[in-house]
C-alpha atoms as a PDB file:
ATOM      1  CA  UNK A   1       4.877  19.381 -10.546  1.00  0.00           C
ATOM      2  CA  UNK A   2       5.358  18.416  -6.845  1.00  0.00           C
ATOM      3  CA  UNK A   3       2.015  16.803  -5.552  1.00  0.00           C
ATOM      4  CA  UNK A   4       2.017  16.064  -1.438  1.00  0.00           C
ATOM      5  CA  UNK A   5      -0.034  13.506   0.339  1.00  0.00           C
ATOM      6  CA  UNK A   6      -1.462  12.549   3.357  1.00  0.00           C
ATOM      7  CA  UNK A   7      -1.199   9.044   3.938  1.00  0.00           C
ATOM      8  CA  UNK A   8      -1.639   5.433   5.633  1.00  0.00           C
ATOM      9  CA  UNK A   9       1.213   4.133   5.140  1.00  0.00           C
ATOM     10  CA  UNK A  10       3.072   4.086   8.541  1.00  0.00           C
ATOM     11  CA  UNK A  11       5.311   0.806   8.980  1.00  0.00           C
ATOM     12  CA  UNK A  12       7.860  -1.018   6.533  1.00  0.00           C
ATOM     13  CA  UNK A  13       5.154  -3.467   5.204  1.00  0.00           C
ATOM     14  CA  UNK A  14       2.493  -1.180   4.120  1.00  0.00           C
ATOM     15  CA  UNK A  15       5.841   0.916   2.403  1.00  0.00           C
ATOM     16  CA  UNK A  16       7.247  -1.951   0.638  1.00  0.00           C
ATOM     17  CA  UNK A  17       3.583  -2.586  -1.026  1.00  0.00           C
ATOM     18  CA  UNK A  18       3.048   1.337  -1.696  1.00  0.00           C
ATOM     19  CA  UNK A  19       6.628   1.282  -2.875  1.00  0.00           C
ATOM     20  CA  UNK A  20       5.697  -1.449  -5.338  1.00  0.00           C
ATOM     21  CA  UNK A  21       2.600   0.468  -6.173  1.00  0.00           C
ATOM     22  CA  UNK A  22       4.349   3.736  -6.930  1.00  0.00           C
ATOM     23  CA  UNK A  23       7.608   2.065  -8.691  1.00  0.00           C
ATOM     24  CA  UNK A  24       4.509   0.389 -11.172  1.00  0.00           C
ATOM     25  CA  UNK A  25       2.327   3.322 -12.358  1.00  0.00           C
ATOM     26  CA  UNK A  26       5.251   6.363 -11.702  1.00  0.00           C
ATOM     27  CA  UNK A  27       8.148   4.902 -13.547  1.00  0.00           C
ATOM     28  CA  UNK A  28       9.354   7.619 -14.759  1.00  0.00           C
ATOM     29  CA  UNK A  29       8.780  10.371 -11.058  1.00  0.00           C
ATOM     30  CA  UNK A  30      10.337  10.808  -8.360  1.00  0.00           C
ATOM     31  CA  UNK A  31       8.681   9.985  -5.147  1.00  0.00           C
ATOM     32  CA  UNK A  32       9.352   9.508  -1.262  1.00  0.00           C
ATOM     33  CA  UNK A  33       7.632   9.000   2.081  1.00  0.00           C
ATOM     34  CA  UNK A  34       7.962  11.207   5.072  1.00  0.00           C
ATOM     35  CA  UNK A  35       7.037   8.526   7.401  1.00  0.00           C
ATOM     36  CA  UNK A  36       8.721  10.282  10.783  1.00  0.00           C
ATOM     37  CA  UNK A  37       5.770  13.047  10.144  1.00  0.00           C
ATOM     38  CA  UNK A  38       2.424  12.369  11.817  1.00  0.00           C
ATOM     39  CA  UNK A  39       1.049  12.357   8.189  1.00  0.00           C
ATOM     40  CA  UNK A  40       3.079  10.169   6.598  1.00  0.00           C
ATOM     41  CA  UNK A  41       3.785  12.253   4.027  1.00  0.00           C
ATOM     42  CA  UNK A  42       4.054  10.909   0.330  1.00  0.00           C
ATOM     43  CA  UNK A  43       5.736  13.989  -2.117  1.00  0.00           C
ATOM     44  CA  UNK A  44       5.490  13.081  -5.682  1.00  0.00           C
ATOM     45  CA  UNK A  45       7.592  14.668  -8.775  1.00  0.00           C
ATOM     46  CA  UNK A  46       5.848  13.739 -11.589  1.00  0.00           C
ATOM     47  CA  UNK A  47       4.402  15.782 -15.047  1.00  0.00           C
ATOM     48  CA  UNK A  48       1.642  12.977 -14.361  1.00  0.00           C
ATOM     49  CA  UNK A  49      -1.618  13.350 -12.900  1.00  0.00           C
ATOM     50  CA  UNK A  50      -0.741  11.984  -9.553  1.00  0.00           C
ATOM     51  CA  UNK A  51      -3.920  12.532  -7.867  1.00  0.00           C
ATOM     52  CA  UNK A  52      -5.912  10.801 -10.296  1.00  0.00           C
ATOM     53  CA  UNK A  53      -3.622   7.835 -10.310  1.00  0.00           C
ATOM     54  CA  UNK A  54      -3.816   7.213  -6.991  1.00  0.00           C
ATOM     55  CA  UNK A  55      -7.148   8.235  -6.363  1.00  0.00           C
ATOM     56  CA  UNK A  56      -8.490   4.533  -6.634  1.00  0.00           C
ATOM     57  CA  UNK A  57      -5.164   2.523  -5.160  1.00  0.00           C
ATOM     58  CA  UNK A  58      -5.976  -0.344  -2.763  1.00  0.00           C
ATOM     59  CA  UNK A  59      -2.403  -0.658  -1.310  1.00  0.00           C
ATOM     60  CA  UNK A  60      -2.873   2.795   1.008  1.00  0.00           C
ATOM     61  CA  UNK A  61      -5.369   5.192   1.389  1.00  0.00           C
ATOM     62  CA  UNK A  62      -3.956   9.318   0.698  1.00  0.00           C
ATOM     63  CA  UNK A  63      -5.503  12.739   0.621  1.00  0.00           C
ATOM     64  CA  UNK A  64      -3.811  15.417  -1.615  1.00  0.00           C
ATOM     65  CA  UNK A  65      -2.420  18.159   0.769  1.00  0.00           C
ATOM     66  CA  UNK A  66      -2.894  21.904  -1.066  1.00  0.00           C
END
């Protein structure tokens, strides 16, 4: 399932943690930012529950876009 996100992260410091972040509880997805877009947008491939994993992060702060 493809999950998108609005999110905070908008410079190379706040991606490298995120990265980190995403890298640790998404081993197995595929994930990238869209950080050109005034949403920073964050697309997941996952069969996870992405939304719920992130829901509670403290590296970035993201909304699930429908």
């Amino acid at each position: 399932m493809i999950y998108v996100f609005k999110t905070s992260v908008d410079n190379q410091t706040k991606f490298e943690s995120a990265s980190a972040l995403l890298n640790q509880l998404l081993p197995e997805s595929q994930w990238n930012f869209d950080l050109e877009d005034c949403d920073n947008i964050l697309r997941v491939d996952s069969e996870l529950n992405v939304a719920e994993l992130l829901q509670n992060n403290t590296i970035f702060d993201c909304i699930e876009l429908e």
